[in-house]
Structure formats: C-alpha cells, structure tokens
Protein backbone atom coordinates (compact mmCIF):
# COMPACT_ATOMS: atom_id res chain seq x y z
CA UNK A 1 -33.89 -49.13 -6.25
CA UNK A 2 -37.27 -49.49 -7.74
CA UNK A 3 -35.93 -51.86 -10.62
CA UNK A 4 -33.98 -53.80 -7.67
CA UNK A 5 -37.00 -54.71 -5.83
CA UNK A 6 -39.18 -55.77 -8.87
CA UNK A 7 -36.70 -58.15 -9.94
CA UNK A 8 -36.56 -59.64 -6.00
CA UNK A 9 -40.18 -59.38 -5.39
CA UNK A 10 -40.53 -56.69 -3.65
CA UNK A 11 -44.18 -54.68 -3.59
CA UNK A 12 -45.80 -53.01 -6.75
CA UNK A 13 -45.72 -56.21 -9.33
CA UNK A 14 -48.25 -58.79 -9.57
CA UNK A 15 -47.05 -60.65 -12.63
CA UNK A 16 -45.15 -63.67 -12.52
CA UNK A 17 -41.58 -63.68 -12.20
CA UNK A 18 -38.80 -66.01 -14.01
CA UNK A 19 -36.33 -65.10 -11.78
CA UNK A 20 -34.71 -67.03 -8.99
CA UNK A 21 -37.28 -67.82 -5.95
CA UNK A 22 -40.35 -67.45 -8.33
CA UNK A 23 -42.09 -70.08 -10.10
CA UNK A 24 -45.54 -70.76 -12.55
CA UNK A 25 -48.51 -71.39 -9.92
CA UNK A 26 -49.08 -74.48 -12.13
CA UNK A 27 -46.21 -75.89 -10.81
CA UNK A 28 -45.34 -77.28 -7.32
CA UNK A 29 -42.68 -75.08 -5.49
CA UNK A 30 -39.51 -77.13 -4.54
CA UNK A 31 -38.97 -78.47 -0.49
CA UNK A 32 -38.20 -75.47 1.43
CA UNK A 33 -35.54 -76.07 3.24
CA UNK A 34 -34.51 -73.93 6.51
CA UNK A 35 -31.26 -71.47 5.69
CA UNK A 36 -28.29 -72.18 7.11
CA UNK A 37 -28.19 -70.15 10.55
CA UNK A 38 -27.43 -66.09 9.22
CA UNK A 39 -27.40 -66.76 6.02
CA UNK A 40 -30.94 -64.77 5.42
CA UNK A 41 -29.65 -62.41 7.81
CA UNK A 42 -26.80 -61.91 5.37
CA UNK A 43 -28.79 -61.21 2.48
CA UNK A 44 -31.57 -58.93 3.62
CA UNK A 45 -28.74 -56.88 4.82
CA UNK A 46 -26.67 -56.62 1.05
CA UNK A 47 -28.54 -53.97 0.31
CA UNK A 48 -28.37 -52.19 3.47
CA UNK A 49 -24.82 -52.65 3.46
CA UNK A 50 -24.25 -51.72 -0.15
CA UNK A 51 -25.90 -48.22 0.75
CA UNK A 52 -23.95 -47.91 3.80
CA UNK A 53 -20.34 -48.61 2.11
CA UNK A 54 -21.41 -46.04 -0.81
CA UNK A 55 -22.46 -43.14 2.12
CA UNK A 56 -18.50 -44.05 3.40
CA UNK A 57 -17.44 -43.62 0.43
CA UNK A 58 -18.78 -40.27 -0.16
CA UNK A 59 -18.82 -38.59 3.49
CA UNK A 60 -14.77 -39.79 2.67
CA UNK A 61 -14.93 -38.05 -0.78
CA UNK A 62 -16.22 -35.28 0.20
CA UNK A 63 -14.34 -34.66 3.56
CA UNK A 64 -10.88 -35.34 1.44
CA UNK A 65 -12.08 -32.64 -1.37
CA UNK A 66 -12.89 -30.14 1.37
CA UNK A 67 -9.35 -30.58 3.29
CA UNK A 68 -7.79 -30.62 -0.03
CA UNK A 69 -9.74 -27.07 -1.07
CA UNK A 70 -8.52 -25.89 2.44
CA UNK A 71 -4.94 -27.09 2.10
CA UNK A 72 -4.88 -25.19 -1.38
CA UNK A 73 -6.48 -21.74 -0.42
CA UNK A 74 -4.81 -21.53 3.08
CA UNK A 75 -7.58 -21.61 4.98
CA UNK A 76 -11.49 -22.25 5.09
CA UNK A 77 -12.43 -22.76 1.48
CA UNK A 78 -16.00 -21.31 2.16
CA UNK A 79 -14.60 -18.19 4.16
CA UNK A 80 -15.20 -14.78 2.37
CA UNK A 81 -11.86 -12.82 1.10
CA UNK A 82 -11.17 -10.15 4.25
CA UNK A 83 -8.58 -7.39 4.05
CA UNK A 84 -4.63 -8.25 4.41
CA UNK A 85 -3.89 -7.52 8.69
CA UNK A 86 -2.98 -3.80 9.10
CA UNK A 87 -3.47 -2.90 5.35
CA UNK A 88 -5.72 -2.05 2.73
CA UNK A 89 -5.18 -4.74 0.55
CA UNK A 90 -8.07 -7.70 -0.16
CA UNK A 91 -6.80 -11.02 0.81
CA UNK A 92 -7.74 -11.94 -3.05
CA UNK A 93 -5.37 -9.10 -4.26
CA UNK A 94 -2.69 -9.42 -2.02
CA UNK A 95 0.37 -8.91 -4.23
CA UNK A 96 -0.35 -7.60 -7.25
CA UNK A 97 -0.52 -4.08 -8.70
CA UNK A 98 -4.12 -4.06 -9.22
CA UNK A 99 -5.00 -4.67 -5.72
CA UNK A 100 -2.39 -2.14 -4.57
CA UNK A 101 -4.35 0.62 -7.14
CA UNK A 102 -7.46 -0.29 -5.97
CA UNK A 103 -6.69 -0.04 -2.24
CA UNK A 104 -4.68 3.40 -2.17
CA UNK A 105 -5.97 5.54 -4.76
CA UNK A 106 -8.54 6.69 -2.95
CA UNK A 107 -6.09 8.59 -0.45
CA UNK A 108 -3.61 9.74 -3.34
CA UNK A 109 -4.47 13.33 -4.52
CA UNK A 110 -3.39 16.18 -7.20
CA UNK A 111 -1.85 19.27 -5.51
CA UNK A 112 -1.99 22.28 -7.33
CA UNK A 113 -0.12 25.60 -5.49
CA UNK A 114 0.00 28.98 -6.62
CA UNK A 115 2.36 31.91 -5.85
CA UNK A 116 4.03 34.95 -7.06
CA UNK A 117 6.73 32.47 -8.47
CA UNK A 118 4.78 31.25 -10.18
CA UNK A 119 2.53 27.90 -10.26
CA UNK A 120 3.48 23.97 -9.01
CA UNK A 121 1.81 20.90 -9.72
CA UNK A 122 2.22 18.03 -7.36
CA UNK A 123 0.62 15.07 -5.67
CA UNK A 124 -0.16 14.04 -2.05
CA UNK A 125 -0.94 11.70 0.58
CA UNK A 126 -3.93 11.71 2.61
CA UNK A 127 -3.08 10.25 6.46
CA UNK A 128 -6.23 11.24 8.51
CA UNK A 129 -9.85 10.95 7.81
CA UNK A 130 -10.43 14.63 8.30
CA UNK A 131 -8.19 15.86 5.41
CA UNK A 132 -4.08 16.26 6.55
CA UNK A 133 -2.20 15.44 3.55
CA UNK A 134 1.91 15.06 3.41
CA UNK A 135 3.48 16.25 0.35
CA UNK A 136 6.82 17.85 -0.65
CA UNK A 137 7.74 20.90 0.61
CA UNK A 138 8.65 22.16 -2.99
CA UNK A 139 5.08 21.30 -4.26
CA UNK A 140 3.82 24.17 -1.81
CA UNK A 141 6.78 26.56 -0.69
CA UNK A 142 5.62 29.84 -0.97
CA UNK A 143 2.15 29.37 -2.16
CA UNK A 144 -0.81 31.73 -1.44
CA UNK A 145 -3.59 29.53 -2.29
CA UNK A 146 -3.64 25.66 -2.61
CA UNK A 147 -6.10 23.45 -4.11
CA UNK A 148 -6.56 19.65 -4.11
CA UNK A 149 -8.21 17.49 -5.94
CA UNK A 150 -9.21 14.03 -4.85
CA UNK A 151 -9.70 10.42 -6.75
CA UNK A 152 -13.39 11.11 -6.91
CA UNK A 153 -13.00 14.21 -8.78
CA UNK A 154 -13.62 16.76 -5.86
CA UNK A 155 -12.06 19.63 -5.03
CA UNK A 156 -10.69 21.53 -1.99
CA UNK A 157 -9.09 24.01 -0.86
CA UNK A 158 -6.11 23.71 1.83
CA UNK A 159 -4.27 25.52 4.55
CA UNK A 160 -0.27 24.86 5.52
CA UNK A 161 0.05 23.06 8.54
CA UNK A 162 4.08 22.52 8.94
CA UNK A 163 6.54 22.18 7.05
CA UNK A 164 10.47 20.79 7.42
CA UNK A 165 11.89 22.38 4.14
CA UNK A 166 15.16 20.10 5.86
CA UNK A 167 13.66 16.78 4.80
CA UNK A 168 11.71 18.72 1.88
CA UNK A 169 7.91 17.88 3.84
CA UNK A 170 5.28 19.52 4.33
CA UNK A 171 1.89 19.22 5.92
CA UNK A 172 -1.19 20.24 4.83
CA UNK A 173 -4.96 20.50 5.48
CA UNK A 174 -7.77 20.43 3.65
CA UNK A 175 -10.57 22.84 4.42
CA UNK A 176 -13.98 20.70 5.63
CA UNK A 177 -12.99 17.34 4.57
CA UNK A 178 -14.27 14.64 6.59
CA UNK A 179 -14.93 10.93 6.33
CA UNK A 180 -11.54 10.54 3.48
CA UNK A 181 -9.95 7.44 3.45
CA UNK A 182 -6.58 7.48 5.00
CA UNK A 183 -3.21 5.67 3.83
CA UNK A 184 -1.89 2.76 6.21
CA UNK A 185 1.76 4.21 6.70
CA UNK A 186 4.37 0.99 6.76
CA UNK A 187 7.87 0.97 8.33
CA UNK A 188 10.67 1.71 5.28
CA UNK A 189 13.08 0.16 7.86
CA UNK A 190 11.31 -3.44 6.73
CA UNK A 191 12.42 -2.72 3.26
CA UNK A 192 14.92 -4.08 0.74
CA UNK A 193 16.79 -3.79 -2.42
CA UNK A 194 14.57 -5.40 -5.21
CA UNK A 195 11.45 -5.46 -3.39
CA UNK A 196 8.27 -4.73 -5.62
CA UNK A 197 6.91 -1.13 -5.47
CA UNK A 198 4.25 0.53 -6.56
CA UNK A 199 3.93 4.57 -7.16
CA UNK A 200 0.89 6.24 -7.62
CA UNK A 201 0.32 10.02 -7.71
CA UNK A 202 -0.16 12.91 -10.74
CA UNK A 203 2.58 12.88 -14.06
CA UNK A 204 1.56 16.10 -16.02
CA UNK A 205 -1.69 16.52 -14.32
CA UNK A 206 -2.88 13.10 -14.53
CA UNK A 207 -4.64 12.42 -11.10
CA UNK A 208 -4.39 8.32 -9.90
CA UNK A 209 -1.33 7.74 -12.58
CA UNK A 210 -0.26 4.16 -11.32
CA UNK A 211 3.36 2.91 -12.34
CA UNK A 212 5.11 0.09 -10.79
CA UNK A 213 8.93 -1.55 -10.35
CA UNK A 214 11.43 -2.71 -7.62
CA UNK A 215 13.53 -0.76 -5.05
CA UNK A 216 16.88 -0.21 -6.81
CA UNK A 217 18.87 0.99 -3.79
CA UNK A 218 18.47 2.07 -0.29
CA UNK A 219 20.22 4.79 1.47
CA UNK A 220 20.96 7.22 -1.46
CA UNK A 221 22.41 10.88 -0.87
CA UNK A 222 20.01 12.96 -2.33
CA UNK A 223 20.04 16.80 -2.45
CA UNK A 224 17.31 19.44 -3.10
CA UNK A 225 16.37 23.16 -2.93
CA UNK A 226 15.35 23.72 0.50
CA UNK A 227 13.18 26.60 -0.25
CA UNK A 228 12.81 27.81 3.12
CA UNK A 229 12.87 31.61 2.29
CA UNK A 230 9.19 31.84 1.58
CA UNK A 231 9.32 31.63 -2.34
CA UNK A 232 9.27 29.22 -5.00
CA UNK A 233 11.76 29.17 -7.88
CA UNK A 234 10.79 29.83 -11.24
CA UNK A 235 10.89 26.80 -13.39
CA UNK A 236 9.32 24.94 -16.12
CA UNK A 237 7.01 22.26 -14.19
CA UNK A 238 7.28 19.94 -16.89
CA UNK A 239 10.99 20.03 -16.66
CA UNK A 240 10.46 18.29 -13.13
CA UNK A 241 12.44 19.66 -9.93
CA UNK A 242 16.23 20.27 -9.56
CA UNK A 243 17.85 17.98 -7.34
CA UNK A 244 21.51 16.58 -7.16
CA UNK A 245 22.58 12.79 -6.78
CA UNK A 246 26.20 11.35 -6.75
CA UNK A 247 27.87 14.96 -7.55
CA UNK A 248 25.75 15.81 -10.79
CA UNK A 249 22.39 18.52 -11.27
CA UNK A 250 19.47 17.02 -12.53
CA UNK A 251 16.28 19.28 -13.84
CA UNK A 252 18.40 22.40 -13.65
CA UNK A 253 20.05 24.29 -10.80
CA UNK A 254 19.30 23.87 -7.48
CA UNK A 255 20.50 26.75 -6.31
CA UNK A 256 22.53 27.73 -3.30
CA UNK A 257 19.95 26.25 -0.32
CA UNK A 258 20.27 23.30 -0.35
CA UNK A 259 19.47 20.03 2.00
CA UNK A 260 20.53 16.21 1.81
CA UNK A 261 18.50 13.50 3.22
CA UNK A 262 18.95 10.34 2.67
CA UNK A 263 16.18 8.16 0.09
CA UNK A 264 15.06 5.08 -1.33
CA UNK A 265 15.77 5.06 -5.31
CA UNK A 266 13.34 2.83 -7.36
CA UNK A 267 13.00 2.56 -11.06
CA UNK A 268 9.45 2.45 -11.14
CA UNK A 269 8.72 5.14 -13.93
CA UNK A 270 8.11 8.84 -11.73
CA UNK A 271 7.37 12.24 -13.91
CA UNK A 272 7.11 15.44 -12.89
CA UNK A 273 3.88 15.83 -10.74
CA UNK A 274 5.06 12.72 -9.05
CA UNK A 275 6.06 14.56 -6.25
CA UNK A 276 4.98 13.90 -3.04
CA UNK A 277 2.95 10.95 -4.32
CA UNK A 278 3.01 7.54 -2.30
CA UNK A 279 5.67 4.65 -3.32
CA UNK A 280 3.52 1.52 -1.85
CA UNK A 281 4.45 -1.93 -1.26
CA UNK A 282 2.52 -4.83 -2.06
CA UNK A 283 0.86 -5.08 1.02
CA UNK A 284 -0.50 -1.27 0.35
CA UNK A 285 1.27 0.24 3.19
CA UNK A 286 3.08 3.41 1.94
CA UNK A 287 6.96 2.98 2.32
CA UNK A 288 8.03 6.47 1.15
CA UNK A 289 7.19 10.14 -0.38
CA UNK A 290 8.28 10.23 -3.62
CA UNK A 291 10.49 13.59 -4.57
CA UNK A 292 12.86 13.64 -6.92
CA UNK A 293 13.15 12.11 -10.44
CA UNK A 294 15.14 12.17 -13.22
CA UNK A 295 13.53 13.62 -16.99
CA UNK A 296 16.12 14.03 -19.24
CA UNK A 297 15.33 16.45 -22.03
CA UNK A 298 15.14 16.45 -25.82
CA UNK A 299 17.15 18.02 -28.66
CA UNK A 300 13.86 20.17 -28.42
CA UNK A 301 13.55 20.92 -24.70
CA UNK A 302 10.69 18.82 -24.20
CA UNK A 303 10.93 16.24 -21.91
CA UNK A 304 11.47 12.84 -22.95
CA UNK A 305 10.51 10.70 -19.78
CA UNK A 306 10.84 8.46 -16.74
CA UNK A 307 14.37 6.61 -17.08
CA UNK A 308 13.46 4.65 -14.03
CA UNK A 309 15.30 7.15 -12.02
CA UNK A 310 13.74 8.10 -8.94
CA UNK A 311 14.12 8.37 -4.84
CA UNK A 312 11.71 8.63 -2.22
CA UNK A 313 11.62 10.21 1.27
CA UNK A 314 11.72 7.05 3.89
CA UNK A 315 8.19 6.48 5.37
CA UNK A 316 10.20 6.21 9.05
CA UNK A 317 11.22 10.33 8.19
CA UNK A 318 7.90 11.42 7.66
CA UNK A 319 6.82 9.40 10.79
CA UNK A 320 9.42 10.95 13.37
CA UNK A 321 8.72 14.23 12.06
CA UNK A 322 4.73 14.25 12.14
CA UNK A 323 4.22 15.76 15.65
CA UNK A 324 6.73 18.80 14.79
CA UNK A 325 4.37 18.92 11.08
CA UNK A 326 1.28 18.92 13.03
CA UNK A 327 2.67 21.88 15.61
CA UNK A 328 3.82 24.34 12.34
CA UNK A 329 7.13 22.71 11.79
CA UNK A 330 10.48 24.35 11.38
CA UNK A 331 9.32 27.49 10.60
C-alpha cells in the first residue's frame, strides 16, 4: 500500500512525480475542470472497495474451508478426539485393532491356579474397579491358591467368588485391588456372522497377547468338562482344554461330566491360555469369554497352533448369570 500511495501522491515523497495529475513546477498546470458529479467519489473509494471485495473473498474462503474440514471429520474440526459413547475406544481409534488393544488391555489379566491336579494357566476379565474378574471355570476348578497378574506387571492374589461349572464361569476376586480399570460389557445379541473381533488374553503365558479376525458362526453346540466335583483333570496345559464340537473330541477326553452351552466361534487365532480371555468388538465392548480352541498336535506331540478354531461364551450368559456369581453360584 505504501508503493500505491507514492505513485498517487499520497504523504512521505517530496520529489516530483511523472505520473498522471503531477507536473514540472516550471510549467503551468492545465484548466481544472470540476468532475463530473461522483466521479471523485468513485475513485477515492477504489481502494476502499478493492480491500473490502478481497476481506469477502477471504471471510468466504475461509468459512468454505472450515465447513468443508467439518463436513470431512464429522463434526467440529477444532474439537479434541473424546471416547466412542459407552466404550473405551478414542474417537481417533474407533475401528481398528490398535485402538481396541489400547483400550482393553488394561482390564485383561493372566490367571495362574494351582491344585493337587495339578497347575492351570488362564486369562481373565476384570468387570469392577475393585478387582472381580470372570474367567472359565476350568482355569480355576479345584484350585487352592490363585494368583493374577495384571497388564502393568502386578501381582495378586484371589479368592473364588461363584462359579456355574454349567456355563463353564467362574467369578473371582482379587485380594485389595482397587482403582482397576473395568471392561465395558456389550450385548452378544447385537452381533453377527463376519463381524470384526478382536481377542486378547495369555497364549503360553504371554500376558496382553492380542490376535484379531471375524465371527465365523453364531450359535455353535459346544461341550466341555464341567468339573464340578472339586478337582481339576490332569492334562498337559499346552495341549489346551478338551472340549467337543459337532460329535468329535478336541485336546483329549473330556470325560464323563460334561455340559453344552451354546457359543460364538471366531477364527481369530486362540491358544491355550486363551481361556477366559475377552473376544472384543471394535467398539471395545467385550462380546464373549473365550473357552475353547482347537490346537492340533504334531507328529511330535507338540502343539502346532491356532487353526482359527475357536468359540466364546456369549457376553448376554455371563450377564444373566452375574448376580447368582456374585452370591457363590451353583455350588
């Protein structure tokens, strides 16, 4: 602007000017002649004008970029990521597997039970602030002392609260926990064949393993030891636990108690360990307990692995049945 007025003889320059409307002092200026009625209002407001059209032009910029940011994101463009309504999950991470792990690891833990049977590795969900975990009742049937260990490494020990060796569930406690983060339980009614799922518990003894597929089937006769006699069977933990599905054994015998309940089969990859673990949608609510899962053996008897063969106890089971947990169960 500086440059503008110069050049029209504005303030700040005192030498002569060969533009239009200047002339030498040794010269006689032409006639003046009166402007033509608005014309001088016209030009003293170009400038004015100019400026004016140019602030339009932005304030209409800007404005579009802003609704077109908002459009795009869903929402204010400036507003901070907040968690997903009645979940865990970061607006920012909604969806994917990494937000899921992030969210609900903290309440998945390691269960490790010991009896005269013998020992059981296992994996649990924490559902209260104060420490009550639901797991499998195979992971703890029969065990005199129980210890758990969270994501962060701690360790406690736990007490049986109830258990329902019926739907293979069990409830237990930890001893002067307080202030844990809790899972957000979800409603397995909601869910369907080839939905994304994600499983998270402890394979071999690996606390916060995180694994991920679809939900192959819904609905799926599944049958397991139903342990309710106080003891635990002896049994190679690495070979997983026996259960039965469409008329075949799987992991061995199961013995002659026995109980059927009815679970969601998913192929995301499940070892041994897995059980009683959280399978998760991808809003990070838990839709099921996972307990049974297929790992064939070897030539050598070791185990070869997940063959995306798995099932899960319904969320809506564990749900109905967490009042009778809570008052000692069906013993």
């Amino acid at each position: 602007m500086t440059d503008y007025f110069r050049r029209s003889g504005g303030q700040g320059n005192d030498e002569p000017q060969q533009y239009a409307g200047f002339h030498d002092p040794g010269h006689p200026p032409p006639p003046a002649y009166a402007p033509a009625p608005g014309h001088a209002r016209r030009r003293a407001r170009g400038p004015v004008g100019l400026i004016a059209a140019v602030a339009i032009a932005a304030a209409a910029v800007g404005g579009g970029a802003g609704a077109l940011a908002q459009r795009w994101s869903g929402g204010d463009a400036a507003a901070p990521s907040t968690g997903v309504p009645g979940t865990t999950v970061a607006q920012s991470s909604k969806g994917t597997v990494a937000g899921v792990a992030q969210a609900v690891s903290p309440s998945i833990v390691e269960i490790r039970a010991a009896g005269t049977a013998g020992q059981s590795t296992g994996s649990g969900v924490i559902i209260t602030g104060d420490g009550e975990i639901v797991t499998n009742n195979h992971v703890i049937a029969g065990a005199s002392e129980i210890k758990v260990r969270l994501s962060d490494g701690s360790t406690y020990a736990a007490d049986v609260v109830g258990t329902a060796p019926d739907k293979d569930l069990a409830l237990i406690k930890l001893r002067g926990a307080k202030g844990l983060k809790a899972a957000t339980l979800g409603d397995s009614d909601q869910v369907r064949v080839g939905d994304q799922v994600v499983a998270i518990g402890s394979p071999e003894g690996l606390t916060g393993t995180v694994t991920s597929g679809i939900v192959s089937a819904l609905g799926r006769d599944v049958t397991v030891a139903k342990q309710d006699d106080g003891g635990q069977q002896q049994r190679d933990p690495r070979q997983g636990w026996p259960f039965e599905f469409g008329g075949r054994q799987f992991n061995g015998d199961t013995g002659s108690s026995k109980t059927t309940y009815k679970a969601i089969q998913t192929d995301a990859s499940l070892n041994p360990g897995n059980s009683g673990g959280a399978l998760i949608d991808m809003d990070g609510r838990i839709i099921g307990i996972n307990s049974a899962m297929y790992s064939p053996s070897g030539a050598d008897g070791s185990t070869a692995g997940s063959v995306g063969l798995g099932f899960a106890i319904p969320v809506n089971t564990v749900k109905a049945d967490l009042d009778k947990l809570r008052s000692g169960g069906d013993d």
